[in-house]
N, C-alpha and C. Protein backbone atom coordinates (compact mmCIF):
# COMPACT_ATOMS: atom_id res chain seq x y z
N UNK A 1 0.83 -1.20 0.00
CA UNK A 1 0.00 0.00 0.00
C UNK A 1 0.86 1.25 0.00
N UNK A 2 0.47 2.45 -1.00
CA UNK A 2 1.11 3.42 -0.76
C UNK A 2 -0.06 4.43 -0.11
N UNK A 3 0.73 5.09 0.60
CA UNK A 3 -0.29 6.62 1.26
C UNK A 3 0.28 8.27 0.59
N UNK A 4 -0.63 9.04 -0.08
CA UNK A 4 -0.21 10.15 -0.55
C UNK A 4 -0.65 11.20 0.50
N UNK A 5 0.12 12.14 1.19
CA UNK A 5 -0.35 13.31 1.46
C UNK A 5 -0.11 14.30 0.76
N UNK A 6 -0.95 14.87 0.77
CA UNK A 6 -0.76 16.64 -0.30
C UNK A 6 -0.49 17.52 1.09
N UNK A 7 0.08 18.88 -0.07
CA UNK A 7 -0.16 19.92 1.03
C UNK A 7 -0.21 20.81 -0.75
N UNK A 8 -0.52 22.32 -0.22
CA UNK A 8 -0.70 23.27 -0.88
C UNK A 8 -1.85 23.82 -0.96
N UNK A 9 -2.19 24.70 -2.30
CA UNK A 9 -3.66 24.40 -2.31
C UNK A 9 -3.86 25.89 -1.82
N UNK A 10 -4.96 26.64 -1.87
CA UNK A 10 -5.62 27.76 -1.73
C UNK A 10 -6.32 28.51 -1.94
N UNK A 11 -6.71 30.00 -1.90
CA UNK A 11 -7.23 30.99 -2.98
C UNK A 11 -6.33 32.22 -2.94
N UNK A 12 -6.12 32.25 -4.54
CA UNK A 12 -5.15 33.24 -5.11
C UNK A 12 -5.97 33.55 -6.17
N UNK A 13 -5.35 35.06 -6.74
CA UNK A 13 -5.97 36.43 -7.66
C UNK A 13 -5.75 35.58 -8.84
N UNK A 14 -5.58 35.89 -9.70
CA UNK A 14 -5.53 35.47 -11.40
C UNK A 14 -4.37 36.57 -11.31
N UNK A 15 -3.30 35.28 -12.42
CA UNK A 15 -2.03 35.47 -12.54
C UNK A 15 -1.17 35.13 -11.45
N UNK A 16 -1.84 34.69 -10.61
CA UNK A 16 -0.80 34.48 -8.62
C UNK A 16 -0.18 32.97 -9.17
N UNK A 17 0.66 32.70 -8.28
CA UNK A 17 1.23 31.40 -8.14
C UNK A 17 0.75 30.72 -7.44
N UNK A 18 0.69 29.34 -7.03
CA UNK A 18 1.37 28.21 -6.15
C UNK A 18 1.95 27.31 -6.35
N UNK A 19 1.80 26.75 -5.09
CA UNK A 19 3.00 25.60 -4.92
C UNK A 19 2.43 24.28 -4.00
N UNK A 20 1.96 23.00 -5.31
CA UNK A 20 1.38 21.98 -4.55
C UNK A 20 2.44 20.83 -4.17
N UNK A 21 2.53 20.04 -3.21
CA UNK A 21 3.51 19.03 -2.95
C UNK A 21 2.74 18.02 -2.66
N UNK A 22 3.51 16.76 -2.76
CA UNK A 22 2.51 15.51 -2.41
C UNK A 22 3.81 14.40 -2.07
N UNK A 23 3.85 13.76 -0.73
CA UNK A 23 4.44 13.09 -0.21
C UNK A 23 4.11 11.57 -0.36
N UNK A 24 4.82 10.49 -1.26
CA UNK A 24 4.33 9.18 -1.16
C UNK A 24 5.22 8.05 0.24
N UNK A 25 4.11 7.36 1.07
CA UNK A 25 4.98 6.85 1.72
C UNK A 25 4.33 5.46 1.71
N UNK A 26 5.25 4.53 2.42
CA UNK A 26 4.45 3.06 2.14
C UNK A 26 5.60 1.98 1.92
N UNK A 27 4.76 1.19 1.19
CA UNK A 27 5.80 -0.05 0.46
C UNK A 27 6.42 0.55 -0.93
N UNK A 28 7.29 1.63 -0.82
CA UNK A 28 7.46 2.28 -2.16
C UNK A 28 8.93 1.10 -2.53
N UNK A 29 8.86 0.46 -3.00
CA UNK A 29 10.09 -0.90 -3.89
C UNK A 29 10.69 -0.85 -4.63
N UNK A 30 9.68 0.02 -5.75
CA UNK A 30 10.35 -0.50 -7.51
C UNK A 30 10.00 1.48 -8.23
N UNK A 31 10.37 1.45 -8.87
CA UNK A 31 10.37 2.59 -9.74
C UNK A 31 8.72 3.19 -10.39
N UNK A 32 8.68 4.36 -10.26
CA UNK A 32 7.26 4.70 -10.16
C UNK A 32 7.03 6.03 -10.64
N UNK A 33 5.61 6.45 -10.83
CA UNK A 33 5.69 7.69 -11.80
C UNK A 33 4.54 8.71 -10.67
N UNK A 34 5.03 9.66 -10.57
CA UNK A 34 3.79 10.20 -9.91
C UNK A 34 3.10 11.81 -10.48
N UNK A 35 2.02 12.11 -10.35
CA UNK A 35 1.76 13.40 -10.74
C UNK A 35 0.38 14.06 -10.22
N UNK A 36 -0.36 14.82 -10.89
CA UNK A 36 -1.69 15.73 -10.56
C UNK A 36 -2.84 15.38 -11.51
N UNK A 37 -4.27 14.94 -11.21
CA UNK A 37 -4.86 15.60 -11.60
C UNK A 37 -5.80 16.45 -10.96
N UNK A 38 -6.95 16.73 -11.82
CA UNK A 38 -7.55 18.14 -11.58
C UNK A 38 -9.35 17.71 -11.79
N UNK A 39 -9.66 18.38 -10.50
CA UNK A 39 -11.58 18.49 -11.12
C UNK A 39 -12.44 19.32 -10.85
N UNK A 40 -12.78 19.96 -11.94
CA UNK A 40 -13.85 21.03 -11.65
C UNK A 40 -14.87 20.86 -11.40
N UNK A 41 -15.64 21.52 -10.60
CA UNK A 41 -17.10 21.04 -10.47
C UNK A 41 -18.16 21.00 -11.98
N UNK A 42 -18.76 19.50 -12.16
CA UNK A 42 -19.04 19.38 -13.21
C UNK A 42 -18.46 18.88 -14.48
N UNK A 43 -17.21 19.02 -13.90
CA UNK A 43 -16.52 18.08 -15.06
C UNK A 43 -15.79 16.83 -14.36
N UNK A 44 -14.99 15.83 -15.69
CA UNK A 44 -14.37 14.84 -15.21
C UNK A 44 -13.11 15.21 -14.92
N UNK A 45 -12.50 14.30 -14.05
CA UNK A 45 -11.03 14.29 -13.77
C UNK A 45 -9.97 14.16 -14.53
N UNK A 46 -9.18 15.00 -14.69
CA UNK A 46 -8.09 15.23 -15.89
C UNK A 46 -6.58 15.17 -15.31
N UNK A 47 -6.15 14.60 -16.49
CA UNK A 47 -4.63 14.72 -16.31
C UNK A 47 -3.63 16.40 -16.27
N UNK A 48 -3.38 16.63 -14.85
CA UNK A 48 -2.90 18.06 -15.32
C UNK A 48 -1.28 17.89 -15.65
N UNK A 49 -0.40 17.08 -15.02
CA UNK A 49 0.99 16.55 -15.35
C UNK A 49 1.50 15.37 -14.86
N UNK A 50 2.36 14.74 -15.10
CA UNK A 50 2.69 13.39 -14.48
C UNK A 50 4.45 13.66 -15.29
N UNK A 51 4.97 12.90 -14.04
CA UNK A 51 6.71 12.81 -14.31
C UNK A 51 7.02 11.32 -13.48
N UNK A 52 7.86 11.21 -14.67
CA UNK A 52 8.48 9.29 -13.96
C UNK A 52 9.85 9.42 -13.01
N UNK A 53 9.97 8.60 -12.60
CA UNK A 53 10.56 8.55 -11.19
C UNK A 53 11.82 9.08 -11.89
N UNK A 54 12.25 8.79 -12.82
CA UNK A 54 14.03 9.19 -13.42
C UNK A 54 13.47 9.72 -15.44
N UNK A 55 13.29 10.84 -14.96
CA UNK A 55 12.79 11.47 -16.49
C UNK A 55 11.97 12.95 -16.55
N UNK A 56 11.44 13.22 -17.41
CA UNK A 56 11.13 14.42 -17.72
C UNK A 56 9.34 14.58 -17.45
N UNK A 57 8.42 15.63 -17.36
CA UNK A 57 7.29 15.76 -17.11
C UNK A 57 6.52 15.96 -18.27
N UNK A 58 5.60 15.46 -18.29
CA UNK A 58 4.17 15.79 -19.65
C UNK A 58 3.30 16.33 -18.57
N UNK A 59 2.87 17.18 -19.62
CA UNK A 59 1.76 18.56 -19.18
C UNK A 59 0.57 18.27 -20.28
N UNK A 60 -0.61 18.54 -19.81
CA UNK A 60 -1.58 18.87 -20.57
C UNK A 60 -1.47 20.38 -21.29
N UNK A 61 -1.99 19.89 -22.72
CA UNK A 61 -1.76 21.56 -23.60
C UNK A 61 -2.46 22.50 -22.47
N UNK A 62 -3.34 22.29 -21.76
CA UNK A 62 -3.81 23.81 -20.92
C UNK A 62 -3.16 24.39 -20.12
N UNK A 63 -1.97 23.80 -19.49
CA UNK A 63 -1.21 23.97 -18.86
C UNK A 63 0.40 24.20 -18.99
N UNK A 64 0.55 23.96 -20.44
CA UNK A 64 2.21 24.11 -20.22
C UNK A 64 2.69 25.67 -20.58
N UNK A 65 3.82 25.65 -19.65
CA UNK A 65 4.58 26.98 -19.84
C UNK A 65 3.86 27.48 -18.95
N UNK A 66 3.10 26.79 -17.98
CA UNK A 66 2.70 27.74 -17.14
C UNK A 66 3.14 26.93 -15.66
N UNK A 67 2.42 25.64 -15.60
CA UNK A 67 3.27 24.74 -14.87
C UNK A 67 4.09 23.97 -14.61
N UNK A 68 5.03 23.76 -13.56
CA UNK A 68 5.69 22.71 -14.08
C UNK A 68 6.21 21.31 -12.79
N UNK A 69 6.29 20.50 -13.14
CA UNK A 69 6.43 19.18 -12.51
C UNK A 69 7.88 19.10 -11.89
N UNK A 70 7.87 18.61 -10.89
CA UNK A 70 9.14 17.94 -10.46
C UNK A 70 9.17 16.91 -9.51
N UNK A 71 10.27 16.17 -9.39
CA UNK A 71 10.39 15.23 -8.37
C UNK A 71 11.56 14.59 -7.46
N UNK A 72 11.20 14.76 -6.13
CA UNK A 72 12.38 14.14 -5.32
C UNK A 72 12.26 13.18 -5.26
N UNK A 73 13.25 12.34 -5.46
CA UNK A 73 12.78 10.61 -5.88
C UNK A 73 13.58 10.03 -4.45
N UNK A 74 14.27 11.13 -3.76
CA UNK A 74 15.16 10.84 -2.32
C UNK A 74 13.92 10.88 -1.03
N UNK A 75 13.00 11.43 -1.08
CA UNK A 75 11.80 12.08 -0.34
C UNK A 75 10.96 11.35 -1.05
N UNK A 76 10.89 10.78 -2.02
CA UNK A 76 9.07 10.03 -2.91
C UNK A 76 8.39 11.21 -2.68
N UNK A 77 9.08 12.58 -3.15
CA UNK A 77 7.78 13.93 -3.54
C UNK A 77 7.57 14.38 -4.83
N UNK A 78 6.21 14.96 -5.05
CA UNK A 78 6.25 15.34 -6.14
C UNK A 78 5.71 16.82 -5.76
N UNK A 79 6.37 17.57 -6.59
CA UNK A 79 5.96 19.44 -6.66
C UNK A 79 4.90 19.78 -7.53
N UNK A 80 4.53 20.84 -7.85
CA UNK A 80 3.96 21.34 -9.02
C UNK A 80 3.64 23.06 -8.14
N UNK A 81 4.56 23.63 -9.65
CA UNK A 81 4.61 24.91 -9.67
C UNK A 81 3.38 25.28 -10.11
N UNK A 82 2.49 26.01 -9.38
CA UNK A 82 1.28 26.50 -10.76
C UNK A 82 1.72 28.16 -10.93
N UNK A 83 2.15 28.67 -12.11
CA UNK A 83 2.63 29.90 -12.17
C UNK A 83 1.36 30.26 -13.23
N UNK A 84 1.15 31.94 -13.12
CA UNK A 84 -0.06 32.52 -14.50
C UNK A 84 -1.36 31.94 -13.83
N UNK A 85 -1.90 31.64 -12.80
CA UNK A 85 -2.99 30.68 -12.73
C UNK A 85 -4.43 31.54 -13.18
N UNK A 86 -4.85 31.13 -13.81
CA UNK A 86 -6.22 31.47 -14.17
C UNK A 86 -7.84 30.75 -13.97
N UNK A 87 -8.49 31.76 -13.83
CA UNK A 87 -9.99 31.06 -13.45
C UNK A 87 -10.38 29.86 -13.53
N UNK A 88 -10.11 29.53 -14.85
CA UNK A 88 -10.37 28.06 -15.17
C UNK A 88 -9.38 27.14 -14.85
N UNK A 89 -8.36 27.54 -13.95
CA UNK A 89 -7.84 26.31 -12.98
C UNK A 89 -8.66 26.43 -11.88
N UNK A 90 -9.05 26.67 -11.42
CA UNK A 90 -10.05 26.33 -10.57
C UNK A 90 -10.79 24.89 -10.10
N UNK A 91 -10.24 23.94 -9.54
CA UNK A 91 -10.64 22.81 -9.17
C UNK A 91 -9.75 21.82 -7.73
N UNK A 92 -10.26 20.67 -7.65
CA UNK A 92 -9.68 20.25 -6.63
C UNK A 92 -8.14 19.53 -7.49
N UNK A 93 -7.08 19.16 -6.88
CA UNK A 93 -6.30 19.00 -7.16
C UNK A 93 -5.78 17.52 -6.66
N UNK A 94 -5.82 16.45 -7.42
CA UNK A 94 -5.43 15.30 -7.04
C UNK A 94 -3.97 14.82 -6.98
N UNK A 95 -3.21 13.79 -5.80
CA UNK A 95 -2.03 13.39 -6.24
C UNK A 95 -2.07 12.08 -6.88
N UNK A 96 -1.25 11.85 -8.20
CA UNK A 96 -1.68 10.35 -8.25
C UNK A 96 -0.21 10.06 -8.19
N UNK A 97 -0.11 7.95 -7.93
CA UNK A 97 0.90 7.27 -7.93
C UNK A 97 0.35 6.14 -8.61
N UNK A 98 1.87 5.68 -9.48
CA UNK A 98 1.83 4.36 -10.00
C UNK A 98 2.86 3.64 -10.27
N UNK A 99 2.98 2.46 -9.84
CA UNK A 99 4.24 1.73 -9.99
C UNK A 99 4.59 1.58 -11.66
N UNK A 100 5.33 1.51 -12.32
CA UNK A 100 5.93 1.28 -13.76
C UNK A 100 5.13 -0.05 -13.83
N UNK A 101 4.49 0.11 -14.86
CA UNK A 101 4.20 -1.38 -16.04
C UNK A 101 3.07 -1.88 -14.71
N UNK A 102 2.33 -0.99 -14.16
CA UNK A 102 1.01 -1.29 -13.16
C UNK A 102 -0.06 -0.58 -13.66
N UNK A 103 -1.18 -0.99 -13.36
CA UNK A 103 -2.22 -0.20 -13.74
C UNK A 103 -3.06 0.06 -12.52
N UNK A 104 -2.53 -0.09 -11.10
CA UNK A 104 -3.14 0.24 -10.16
C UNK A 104 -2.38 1.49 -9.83
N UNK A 105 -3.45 2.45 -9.28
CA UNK A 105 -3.77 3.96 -9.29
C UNK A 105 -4.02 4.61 -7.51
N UNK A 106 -2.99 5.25 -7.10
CA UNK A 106 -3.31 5.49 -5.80
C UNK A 106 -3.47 7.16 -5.81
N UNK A 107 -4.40 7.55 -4.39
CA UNK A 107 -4.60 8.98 -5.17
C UNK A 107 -4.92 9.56 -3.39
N UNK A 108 -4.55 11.04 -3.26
CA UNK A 108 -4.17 11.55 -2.29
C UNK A 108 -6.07 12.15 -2.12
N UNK A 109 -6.32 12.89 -1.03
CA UNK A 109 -7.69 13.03 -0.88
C UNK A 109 -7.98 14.45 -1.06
N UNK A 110 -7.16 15.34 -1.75
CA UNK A 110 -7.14 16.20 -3.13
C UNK A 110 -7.04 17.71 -2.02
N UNK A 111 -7.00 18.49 -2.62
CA UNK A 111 -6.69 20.07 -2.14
C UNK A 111 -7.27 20.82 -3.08
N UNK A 112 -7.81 22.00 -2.73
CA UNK A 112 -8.74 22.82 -3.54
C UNK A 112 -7.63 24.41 -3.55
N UNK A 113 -8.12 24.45 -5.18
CA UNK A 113 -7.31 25.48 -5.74
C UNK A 113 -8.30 26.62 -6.06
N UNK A 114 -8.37 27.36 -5.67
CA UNK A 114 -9.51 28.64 -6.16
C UNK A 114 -8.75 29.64 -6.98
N UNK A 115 -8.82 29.87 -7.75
CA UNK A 115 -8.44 31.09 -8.70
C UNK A 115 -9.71 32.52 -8.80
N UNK A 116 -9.37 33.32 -8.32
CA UNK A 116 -10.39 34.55 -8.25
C UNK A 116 -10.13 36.12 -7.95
N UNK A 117 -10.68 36.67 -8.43
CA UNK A 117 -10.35 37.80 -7.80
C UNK A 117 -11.48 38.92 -6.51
């Protein structure tokens, strides 16, 4: 079993930053990919970025150049810069984890991002 805690999360103006983190702890063994998604009220849950344990991050087109992914693979954390944030980020913010070549899905119990002025 892995356990995700988040932290971050808030309400900020349009154009403000943050800064979400998500801590994996557990039976972490083998090599693993972790990242964010996102849900607005009313819509489905989306991929906002994901980065593999030793490699580079994919962003959804709504998001790149604005956010960006990282990971301490010494800590099992994952970051996410949200820089430019705008209205329509606005949703709760999920952590996900997954072991390489698994299709089981572990997920943190999310943090709410408000964008507003």
């Amino acid at each position: 079993q892995v356990q995700l805690v988040e932290s971050g999360g808030g309400l900020v103006q349009p154009g403000g930053s943050l800064r979400l983190s998500c801590a994996a702890s557990g039976s972490i063994f083998r090599m693993y990919a972790m990242g964010w998604f996102r849900q607005a009220p009313g819509k489905e849950r989306e991929l906002v970025a994901r980065i593999p344990y030793a490699g580079s991050g994919n962003y959804a087109d709504s998001v790149k150049g604005r956010f960006t992914i990282s990971i301490d693979n010494a800590k099992n954390t994952v970051h996410l810069e949200l820089n430019n944030l705008k209205p329509e980020d606005t949703a709760v913010y999920y952590c996900n984890f997954r072991f390489l070549h698994s299709d089981i899905d572990y997920w943190g119990k999310g943090t709410l991002v408000t964008v507003s002025s």
